[in-house]
C-alpha atoms as a PDB file:
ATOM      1  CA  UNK A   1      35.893 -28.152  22.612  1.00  0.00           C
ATOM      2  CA  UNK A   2      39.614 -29.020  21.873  1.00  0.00           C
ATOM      3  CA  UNK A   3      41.757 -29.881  19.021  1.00  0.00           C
ATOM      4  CA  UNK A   4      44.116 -32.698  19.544  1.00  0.00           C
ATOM      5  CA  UNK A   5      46.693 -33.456  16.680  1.00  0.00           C
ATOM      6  CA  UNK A   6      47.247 -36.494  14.090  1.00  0.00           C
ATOM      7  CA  UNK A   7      50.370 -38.063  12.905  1.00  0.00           C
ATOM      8  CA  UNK A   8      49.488 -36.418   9.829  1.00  0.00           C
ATOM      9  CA  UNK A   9      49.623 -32.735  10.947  1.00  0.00           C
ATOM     10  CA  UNK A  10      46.243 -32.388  10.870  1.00  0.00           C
ATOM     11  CA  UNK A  11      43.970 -31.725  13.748  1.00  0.00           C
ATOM     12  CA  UNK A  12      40.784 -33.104  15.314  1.00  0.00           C
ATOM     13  CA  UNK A  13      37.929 -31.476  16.724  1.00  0.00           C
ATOM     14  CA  UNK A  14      36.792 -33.465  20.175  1.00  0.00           C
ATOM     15  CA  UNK A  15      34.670 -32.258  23.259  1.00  0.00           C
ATOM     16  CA  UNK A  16      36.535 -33.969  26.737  1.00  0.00           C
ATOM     17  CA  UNK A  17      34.668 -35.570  29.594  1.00  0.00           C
ATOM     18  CA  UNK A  18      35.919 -36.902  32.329  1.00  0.00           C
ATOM     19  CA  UNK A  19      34.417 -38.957  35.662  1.00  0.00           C
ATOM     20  CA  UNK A  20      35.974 -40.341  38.549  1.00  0.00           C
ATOM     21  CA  UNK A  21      35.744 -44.424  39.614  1.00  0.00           C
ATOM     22  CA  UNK A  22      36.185 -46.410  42.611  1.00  0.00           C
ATOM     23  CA  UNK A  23      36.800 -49.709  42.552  1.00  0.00           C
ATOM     24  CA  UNK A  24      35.950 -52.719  45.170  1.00  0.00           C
ATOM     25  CA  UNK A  25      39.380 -52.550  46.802  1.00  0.00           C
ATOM     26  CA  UNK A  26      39.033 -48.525  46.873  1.00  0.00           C
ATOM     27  CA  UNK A  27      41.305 -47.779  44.266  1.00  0.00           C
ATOM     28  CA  UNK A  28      40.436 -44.531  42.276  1.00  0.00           C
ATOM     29  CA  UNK A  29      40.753 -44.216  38.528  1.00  0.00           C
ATOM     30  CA  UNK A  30      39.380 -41.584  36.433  1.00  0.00           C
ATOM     31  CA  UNK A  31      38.409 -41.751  33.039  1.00  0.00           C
ATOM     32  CA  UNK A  32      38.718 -39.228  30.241  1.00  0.00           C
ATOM     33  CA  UNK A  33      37.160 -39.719  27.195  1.00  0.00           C
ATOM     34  CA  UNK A  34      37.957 -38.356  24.008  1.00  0.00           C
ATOM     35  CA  UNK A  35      34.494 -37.609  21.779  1.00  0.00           C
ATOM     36  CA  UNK A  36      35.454 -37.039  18.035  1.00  0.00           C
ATOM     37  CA  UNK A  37      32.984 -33.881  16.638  1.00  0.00           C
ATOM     38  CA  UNK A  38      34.289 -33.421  13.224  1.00  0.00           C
ATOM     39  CA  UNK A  39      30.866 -34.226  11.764  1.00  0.00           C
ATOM     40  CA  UNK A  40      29.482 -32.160  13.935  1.00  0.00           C
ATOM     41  CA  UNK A  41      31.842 -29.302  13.272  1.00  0.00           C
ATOM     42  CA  UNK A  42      31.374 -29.807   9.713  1.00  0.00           C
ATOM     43  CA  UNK A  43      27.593 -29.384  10.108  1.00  0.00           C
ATOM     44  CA  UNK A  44      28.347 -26.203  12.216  1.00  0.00           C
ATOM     45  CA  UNK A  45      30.288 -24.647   9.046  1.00  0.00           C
ATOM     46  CA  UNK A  46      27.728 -25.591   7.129  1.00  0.00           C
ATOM     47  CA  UNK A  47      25.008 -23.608   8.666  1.00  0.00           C
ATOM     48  CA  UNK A  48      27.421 -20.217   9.657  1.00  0.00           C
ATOM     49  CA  UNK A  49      27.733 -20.618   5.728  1.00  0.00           C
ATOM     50  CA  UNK A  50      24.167 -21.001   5.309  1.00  0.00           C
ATOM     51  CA  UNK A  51      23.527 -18.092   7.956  1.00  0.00           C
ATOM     52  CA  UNK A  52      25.867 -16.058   6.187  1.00  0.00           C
ATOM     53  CA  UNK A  53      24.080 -16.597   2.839  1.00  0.00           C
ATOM     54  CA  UNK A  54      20.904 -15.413   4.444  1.00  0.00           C
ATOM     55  CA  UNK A  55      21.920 -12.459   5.660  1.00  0.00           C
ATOM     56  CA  UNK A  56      23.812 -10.929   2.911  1.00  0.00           C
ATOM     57  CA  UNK A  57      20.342 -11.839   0.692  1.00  0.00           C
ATOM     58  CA  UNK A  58      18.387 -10.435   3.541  1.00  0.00           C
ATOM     59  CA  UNK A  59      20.708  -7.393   2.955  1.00  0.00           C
ATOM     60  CA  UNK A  60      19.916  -7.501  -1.046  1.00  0.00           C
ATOM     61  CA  UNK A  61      16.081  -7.624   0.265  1.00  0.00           C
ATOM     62  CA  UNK A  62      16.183  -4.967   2.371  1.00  0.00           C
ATOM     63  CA  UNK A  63      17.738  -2.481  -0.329  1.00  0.00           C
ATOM     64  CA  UNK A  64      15.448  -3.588  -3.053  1.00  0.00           C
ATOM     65  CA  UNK A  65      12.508  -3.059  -0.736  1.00  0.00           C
ATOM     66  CA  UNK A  66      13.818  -0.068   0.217  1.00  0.00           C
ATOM     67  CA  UNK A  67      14.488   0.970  -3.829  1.00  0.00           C
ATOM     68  CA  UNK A  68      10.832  -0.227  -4.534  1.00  0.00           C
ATOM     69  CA  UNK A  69       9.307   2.171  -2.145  1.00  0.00           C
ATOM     70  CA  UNK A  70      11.190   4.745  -3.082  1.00  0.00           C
ATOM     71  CA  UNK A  71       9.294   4.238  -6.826  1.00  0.00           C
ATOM     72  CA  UNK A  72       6.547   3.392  -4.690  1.00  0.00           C
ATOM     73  CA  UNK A  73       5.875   6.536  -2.887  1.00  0.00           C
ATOM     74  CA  UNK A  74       6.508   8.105  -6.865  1.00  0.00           C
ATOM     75  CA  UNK A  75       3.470   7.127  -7.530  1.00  0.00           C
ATOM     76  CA  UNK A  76       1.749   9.103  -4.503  1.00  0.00           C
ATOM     77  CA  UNK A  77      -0.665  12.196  -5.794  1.00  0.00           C
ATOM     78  CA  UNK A  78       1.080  15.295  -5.424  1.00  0.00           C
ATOM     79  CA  UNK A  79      -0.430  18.452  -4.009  1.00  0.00           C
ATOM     80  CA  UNK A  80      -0.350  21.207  -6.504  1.00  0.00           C
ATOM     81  CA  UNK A  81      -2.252  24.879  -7.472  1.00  0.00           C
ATOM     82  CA  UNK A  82      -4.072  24.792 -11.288  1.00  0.00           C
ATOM     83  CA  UNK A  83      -5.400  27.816 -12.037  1.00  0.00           C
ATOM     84  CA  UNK A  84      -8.334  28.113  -9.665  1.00  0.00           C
ATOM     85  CA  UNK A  85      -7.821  25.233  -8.361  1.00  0.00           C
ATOM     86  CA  UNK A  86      -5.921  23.588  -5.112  1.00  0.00           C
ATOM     87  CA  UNK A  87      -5.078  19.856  -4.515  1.00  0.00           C
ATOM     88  CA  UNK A  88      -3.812  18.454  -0.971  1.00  0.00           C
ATOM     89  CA  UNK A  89      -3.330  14.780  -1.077  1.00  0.00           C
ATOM     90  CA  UNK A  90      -1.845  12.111   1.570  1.00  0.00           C
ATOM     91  CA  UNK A  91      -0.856   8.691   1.240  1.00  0.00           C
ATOM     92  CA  UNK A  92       0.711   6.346   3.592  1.00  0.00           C
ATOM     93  CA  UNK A  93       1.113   2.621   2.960  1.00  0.00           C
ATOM     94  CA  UNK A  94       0.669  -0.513   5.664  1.00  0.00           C
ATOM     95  CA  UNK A  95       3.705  -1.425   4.556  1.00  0.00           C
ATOM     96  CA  UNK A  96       7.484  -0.703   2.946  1.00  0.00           C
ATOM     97  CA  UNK A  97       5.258  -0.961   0.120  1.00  0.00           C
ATOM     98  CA  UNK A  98       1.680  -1.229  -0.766  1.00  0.00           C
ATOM     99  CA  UNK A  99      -1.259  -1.492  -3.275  1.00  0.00           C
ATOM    100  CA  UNK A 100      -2.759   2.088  -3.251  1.00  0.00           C
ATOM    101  CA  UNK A 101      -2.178   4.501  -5.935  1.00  0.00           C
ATOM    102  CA  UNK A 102      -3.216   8.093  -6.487  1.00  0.00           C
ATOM    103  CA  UNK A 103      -2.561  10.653  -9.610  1.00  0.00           C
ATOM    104  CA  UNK A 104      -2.918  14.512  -9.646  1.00  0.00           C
ATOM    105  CA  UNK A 105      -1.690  15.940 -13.670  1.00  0.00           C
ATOM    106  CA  UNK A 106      -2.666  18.772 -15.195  1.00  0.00           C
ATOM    107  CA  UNK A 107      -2.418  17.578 -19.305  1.00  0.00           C
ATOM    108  CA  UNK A 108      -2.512  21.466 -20.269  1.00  0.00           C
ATOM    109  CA  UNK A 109      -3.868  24.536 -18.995  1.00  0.00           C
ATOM    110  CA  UNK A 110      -7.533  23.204 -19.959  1.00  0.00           C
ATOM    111  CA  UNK A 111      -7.505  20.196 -18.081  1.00  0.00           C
ATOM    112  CA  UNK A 112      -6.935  18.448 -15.291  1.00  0.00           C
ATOM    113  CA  UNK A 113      -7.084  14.792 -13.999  1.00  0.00           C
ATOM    114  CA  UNK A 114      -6.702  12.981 -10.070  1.00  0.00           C
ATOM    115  CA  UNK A 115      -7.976   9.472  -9.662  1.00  0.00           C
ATOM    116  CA  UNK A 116      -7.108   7.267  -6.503  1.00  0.00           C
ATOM    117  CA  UNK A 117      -7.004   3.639  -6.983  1.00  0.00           C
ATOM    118  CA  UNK A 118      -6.967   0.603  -3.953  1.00  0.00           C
ATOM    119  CA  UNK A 119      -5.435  -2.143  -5.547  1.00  0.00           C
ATOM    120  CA  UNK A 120      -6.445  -5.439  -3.195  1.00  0.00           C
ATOM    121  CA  UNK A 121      -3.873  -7.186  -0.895  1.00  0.00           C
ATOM    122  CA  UNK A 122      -0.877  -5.780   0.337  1.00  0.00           C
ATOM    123  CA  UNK A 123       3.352  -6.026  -0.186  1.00  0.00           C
ATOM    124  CA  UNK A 124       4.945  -6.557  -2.976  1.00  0.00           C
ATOM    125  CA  UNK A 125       2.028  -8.868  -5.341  1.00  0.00           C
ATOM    126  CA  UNK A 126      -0.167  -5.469  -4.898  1.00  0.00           C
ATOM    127  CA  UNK A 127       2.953  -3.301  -5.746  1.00  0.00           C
ATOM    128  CA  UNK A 128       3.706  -5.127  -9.074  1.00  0.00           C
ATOM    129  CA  UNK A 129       0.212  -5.127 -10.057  1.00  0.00           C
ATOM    130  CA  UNK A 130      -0.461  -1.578  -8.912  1.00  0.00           C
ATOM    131  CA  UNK A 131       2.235  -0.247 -11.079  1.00  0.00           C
ATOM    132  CA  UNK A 132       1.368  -2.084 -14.162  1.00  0.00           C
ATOM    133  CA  UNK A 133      -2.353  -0.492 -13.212  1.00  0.00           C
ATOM    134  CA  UNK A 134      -0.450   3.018 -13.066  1.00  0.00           C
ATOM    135  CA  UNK A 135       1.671   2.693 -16.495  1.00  0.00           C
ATOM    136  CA  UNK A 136      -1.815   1.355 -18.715  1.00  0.00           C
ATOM    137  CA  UNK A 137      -3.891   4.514 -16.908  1.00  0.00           C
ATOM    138  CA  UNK A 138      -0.806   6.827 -17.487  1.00  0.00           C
ATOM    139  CA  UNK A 139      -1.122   6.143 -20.883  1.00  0.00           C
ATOM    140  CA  UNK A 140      -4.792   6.319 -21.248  1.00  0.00           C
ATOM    141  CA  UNK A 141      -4.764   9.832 -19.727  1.00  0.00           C
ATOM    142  CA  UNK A 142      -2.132  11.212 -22.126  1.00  0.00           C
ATOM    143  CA  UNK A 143      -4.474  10.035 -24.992  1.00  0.00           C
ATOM    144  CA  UNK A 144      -7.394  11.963 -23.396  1.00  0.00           C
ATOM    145  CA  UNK A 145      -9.505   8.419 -22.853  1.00  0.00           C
ATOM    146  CA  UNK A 146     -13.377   9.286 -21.529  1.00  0.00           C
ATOM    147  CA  UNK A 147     -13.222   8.652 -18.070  1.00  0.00           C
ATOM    148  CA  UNK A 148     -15.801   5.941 -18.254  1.00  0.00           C
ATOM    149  CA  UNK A 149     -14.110   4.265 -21.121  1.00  0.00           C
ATOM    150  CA  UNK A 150     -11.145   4.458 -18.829  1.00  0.00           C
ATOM    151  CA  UNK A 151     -12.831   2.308 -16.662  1.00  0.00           C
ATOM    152  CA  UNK A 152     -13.694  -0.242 -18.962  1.00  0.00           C
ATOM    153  CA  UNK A 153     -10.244  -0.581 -20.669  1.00  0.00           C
ATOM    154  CA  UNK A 154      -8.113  -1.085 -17.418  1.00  0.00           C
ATOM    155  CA  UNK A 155     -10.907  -3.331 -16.434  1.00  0.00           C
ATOM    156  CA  UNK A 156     -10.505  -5.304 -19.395  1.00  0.00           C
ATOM    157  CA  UNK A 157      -6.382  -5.258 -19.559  1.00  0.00           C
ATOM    158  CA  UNK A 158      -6.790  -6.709 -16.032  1.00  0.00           C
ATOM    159  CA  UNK A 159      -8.975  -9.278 -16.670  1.00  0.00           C
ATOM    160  CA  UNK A 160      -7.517 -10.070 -20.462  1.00  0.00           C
ATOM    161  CA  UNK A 161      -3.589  -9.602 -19.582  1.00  0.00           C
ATOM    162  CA  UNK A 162      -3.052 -10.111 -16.203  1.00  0.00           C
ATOM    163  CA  UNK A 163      -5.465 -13.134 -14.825  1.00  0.00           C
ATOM    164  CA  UNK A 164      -4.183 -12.936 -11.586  1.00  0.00           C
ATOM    165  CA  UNK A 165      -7.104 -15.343  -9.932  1.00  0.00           C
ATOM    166  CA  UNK A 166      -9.243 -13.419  -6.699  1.00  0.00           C
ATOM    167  CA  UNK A 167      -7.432 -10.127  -7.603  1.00  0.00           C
ATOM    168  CA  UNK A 168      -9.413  -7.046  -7.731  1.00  0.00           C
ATOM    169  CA  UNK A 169      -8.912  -3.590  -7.719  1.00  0.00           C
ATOM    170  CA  UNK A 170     -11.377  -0.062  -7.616  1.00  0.00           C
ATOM    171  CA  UNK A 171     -10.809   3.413  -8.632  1.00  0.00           C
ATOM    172  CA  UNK A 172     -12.160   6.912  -8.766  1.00  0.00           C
ATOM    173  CA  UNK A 173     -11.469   9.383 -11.995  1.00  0.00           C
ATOM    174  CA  UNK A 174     -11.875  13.004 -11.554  1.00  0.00           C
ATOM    175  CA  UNK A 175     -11.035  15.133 -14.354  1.00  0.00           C
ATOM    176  CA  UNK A 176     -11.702  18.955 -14.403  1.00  0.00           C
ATOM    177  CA  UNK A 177     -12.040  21.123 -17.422  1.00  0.00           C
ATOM    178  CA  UNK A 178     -12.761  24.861 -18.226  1.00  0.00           C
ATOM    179  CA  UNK A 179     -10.340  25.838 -15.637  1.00  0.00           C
ATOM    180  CA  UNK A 180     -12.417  24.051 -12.767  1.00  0.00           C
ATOM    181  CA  UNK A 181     -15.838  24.841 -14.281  1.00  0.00           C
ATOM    182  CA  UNK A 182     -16.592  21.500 -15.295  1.00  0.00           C
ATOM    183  CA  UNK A 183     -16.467  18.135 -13.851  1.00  0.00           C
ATOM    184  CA  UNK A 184     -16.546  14.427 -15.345  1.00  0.00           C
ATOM    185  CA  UNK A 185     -16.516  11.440 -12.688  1.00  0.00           C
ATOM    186  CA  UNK A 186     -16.655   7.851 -13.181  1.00  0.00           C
ATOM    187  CA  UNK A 187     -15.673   5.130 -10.607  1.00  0.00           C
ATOM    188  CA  UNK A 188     -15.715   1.108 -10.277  1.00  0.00           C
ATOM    189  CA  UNK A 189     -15.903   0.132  -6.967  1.00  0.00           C
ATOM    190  CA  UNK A 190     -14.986   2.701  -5.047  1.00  0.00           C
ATOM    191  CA  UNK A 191     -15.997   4.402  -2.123  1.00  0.00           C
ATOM    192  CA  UNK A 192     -18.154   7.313  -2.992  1.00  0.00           C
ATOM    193  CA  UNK A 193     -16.623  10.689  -3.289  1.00  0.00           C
ATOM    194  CA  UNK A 194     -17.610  13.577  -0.868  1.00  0.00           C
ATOM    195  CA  UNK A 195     -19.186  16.646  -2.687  1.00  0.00           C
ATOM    196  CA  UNK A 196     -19.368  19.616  -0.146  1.00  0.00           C
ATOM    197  CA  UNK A 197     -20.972  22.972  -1.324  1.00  0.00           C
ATOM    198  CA  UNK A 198     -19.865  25.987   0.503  1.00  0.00           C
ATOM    199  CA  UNK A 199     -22.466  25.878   2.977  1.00  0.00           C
ATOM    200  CA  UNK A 200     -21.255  22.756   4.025  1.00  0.00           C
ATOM    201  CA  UNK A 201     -23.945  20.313   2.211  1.00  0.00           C
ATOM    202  CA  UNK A 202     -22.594  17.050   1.189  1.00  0.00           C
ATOM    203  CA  UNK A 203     -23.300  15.078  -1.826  1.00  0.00           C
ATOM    204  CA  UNK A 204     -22.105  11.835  -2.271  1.00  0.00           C
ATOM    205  CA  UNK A 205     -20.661  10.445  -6.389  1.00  0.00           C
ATOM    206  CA  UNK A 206     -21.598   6.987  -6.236  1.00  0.00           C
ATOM    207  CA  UNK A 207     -19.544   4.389  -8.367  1.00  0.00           C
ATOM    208  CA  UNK A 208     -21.978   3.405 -10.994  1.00  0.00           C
ATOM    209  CA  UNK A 209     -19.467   0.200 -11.871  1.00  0.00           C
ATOM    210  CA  UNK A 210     -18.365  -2.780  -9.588  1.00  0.00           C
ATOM    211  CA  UNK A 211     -15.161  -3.652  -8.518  1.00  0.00           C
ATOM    212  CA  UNK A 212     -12.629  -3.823 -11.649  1.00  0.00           C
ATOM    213  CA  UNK A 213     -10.848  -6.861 -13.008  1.00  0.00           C
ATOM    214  CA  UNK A 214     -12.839  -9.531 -12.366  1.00  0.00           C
ATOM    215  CA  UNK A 215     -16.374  -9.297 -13.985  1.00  0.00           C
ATOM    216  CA  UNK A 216     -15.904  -8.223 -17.986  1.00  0.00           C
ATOM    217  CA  UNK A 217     -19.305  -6.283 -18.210  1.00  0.00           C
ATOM    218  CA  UNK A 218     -18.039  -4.556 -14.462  1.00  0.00           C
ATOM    219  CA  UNK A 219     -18.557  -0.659 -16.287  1.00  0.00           C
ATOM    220  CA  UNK A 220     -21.326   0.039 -17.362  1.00  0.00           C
ATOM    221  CA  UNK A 221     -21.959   2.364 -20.908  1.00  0.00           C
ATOM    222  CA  UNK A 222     -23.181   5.382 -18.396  1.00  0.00           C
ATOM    223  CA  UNK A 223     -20.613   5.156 -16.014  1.00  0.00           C
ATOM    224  CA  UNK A 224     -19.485   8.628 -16.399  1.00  0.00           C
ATOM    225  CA  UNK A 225     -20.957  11.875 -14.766  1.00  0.00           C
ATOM    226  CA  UNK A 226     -20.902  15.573 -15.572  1.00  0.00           C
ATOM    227  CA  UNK A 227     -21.340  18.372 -13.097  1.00  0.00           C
ATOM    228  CA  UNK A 228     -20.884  22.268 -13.069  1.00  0.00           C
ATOM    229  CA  UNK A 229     -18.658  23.616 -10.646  1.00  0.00           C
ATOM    230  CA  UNK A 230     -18.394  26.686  -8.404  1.00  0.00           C
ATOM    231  CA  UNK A 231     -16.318  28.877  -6.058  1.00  0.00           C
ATOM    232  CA  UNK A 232     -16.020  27.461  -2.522  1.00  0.00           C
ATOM    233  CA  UNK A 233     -16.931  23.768  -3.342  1.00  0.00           C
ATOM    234  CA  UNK A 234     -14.374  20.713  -2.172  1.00  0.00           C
ATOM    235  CA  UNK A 235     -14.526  17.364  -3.619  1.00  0.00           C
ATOM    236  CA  UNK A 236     -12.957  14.565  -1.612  1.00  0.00           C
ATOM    237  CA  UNK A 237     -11.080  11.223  -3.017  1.00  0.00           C
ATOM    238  CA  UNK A 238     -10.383   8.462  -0.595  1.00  0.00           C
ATOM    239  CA  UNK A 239      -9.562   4.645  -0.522  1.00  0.00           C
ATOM    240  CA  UNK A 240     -11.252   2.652   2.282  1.00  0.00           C
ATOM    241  CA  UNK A 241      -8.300   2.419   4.559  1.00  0.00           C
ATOM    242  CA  UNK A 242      -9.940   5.586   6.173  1.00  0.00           C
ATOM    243  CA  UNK A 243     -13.579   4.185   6.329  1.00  0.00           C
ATOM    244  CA  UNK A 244     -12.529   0.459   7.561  1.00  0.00           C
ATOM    245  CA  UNK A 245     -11.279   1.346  10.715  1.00  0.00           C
ATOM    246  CA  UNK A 246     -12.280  -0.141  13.955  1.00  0.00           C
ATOM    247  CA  UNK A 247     -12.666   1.516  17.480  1.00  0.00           C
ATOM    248  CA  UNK A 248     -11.893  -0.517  21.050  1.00  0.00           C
ATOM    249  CA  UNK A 249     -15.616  -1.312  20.822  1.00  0.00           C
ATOM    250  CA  UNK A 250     -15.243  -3.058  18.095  1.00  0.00           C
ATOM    251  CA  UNK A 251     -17.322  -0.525  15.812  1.00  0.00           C
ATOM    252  CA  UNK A 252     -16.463   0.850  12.069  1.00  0.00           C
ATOM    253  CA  UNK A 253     -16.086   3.967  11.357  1.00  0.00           C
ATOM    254  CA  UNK A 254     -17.512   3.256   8.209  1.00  0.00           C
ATOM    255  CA  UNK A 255     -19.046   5.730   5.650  1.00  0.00           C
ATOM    256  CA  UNK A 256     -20.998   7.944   8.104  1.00  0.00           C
ATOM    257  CA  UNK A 257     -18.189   8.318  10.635  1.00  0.00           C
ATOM    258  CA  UNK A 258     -15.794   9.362   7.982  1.00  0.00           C
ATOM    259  CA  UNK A 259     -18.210  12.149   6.220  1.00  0.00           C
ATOM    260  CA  UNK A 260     -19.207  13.805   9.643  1.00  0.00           C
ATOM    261  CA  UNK A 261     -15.221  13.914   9.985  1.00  0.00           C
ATOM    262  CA  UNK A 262     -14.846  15.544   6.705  1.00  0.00           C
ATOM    263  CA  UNK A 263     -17.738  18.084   7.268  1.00  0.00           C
ATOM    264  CA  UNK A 264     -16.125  18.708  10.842  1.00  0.00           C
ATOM    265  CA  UNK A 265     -13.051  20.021   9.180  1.00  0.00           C
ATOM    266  CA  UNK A 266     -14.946  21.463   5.755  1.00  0.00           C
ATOM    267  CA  UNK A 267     -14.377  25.033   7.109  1.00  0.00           C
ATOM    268  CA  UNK A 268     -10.608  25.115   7.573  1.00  0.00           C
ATOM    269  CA  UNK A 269      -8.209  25.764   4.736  1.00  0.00           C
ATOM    270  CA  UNK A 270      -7.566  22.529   2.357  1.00  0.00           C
ATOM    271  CA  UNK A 271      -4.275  21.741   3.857  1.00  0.00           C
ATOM    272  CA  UNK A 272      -5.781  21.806   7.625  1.00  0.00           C
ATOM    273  CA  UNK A 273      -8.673  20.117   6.799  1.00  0.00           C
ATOM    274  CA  UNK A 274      -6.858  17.214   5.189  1.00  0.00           C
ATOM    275  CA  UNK A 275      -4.196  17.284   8.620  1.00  0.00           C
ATOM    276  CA  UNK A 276      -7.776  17.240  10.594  1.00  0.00           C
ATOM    277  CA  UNK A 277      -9.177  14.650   9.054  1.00  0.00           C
ATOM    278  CA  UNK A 278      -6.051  11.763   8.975  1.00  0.00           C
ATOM    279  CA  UNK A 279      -6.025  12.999  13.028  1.00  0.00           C
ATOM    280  CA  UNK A 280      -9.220  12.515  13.644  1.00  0.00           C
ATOM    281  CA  UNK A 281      -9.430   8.782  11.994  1.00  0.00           C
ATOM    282  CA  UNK A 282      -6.411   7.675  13.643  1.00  0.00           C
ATOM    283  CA  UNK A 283      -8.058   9.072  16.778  1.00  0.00           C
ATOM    284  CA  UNK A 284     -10.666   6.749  16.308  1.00  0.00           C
ATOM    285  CA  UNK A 285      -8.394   3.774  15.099  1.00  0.00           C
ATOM    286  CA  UNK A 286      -7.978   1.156  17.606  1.00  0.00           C
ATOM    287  CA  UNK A 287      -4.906  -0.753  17.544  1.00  0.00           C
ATOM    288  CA  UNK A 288      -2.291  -0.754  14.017  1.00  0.00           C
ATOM    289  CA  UNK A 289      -3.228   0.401  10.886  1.00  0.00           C
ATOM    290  CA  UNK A 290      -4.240  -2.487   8.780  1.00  0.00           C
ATOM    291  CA  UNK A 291      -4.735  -1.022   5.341  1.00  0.00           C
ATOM    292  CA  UNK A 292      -2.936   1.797   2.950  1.00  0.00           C
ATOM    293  CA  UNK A 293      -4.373   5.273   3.022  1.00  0.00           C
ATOM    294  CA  UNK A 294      -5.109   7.494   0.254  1.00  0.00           C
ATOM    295  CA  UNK A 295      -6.237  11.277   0.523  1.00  0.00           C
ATOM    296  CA  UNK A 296      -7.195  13.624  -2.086  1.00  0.00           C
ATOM    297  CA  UNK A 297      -9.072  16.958  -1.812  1.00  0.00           C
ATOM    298  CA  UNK A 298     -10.135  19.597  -4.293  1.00  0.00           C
ATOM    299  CA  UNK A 299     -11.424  22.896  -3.747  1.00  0.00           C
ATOM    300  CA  UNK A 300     -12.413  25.218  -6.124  1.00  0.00           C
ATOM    301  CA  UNK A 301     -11.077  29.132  -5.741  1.00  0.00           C
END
């Protein structure tokens, strides 16, 4: 590319080729030509323009995805100590961002509440709709809703208020009273939780609902459960990106897999046993990990 200049000052944009020519009588001329690119150039600005647009939004993208996983990962269930009892929890999304959700709050000294929810799909839809899921259950927890009836008002504020077509979502309550004594557990959808006495039977809380925000009748009236609770037993909470993993066979893990991994580790203290069992899954995971992870155990003192 050159510039060659006008009478007027100004300056035009040309690429130069050149070729060499015999004629009949052997005479040799050679002939440069001249190409005028301004459109061309113009075209070029254009699209630096363009790519310089893109990048400074990609830029913009990057830091709101990185803000939104920041109040992503505030959503995460802590790991605390109430009274007798001691939560460990994990969580790790496929993504910046993802659809899984977990809660561990004592409301007082006589009660406390963990649920995990698995909100479906992945990125930033699931986010959104995850976190309006986490401010309506928020709120039903402060006013000391029935865990069943839980259930069927977030399943009904989905399915009312948010009518996002083929979206579904499933979720696990836990709430403890008389410092540990006593449980109540309801779920819709979700996989069952993992009762383990301290002798190292397990018991298995089925979900008495289906899947939430679809069906309005998904919760049943008797979805809750109550159970007594004593020294030396662990509950486990999980979503199913720790039962729906595949090995280079091609096999699941699936349900079975993932309780004789949890009764491997059900001697260990709470915090190895949780370490032991995320190791052991992603020992049997073959290739990336396609879905977000949720962890919660309980063990009474």
């Amino acid at each position: 590319e050159f510039y060659i200049p006008r009478r007027d000052a100004s300056r035009v944009p040309v690429v130069i080729s050149s070729r060499v020519i015999e004629d009949p009588d052997g005479r040799v001329f050679t002939v440069v030509t001249f190409t005028d690119i301004t459109e061309q150039k113009r075209a070029e600005e254009k699209l630096l323009a363009a790519n310089a647009q893109l990048e400074q939004r990609a830029r913009e993208i990057e830091a709101e995805l990185a803000l939104a996983s920041r109040v992503q990962q505030s959503l995460a269930p802590m790991c605390i100590r109430w009274g007798r009892v001691t939560v460990e929890t994990a969580y790790s999304p496929v993504s910046s961002i993802g659809g899984d959700f977990g809660h561990v709050m004592p409301l007082d000294e006589g009660q406390l509440n963990l649920l995990v929810c698995d909100v479906s799909g992945h990125g930033i839809s699931s986010a959104l709709i995850a976190n309006r899921i986490y401010s309506e259950t928020m709120s039903l927890l402060e006013r000391r809703v029935e865990a069943g009836e839980m259930l069927r008002r977030l399943n009904r504020f989905v399915v009312q208020q948010l009518r996002v077509s083929g979206f579904y979502f499933t979720m696990a309550i836990v709430r403890l009273t008389s410092h540990g004594a006593r449980m109540s557990f309801a779920a819709g959808g979700h996989p069952p939780a993992i009762w383990l006495s301290p002798s190292g039977e397990v018991r298995l809380l089925e979900s008495r609902g289906t899947v939430l925000g679809m069906l309005d009748e998904a919760i049943p009236a008797d979805a809750g459960q109550e159970f007594d609770l004593v020294s030396g037993e662990r509950l486990v909470l999980y979503t199913d990106g720790l039962t729906e993993v595949w090995n280079q066979q091609g096999e699941m893990l699936g349900m079975d897999g993932f309780t004789r991994i949890v009764q491997r580790h059900a001697a260990l203290p709470l915090e190895q046993m949780k370490l032991g069992i995320l190791r052991d899954v992603e020992a049997f995971r073959h290739g990336p990990v396609t879905d977000d992870i949720s962890l919660i155990l309980l063990e009474i003192q």
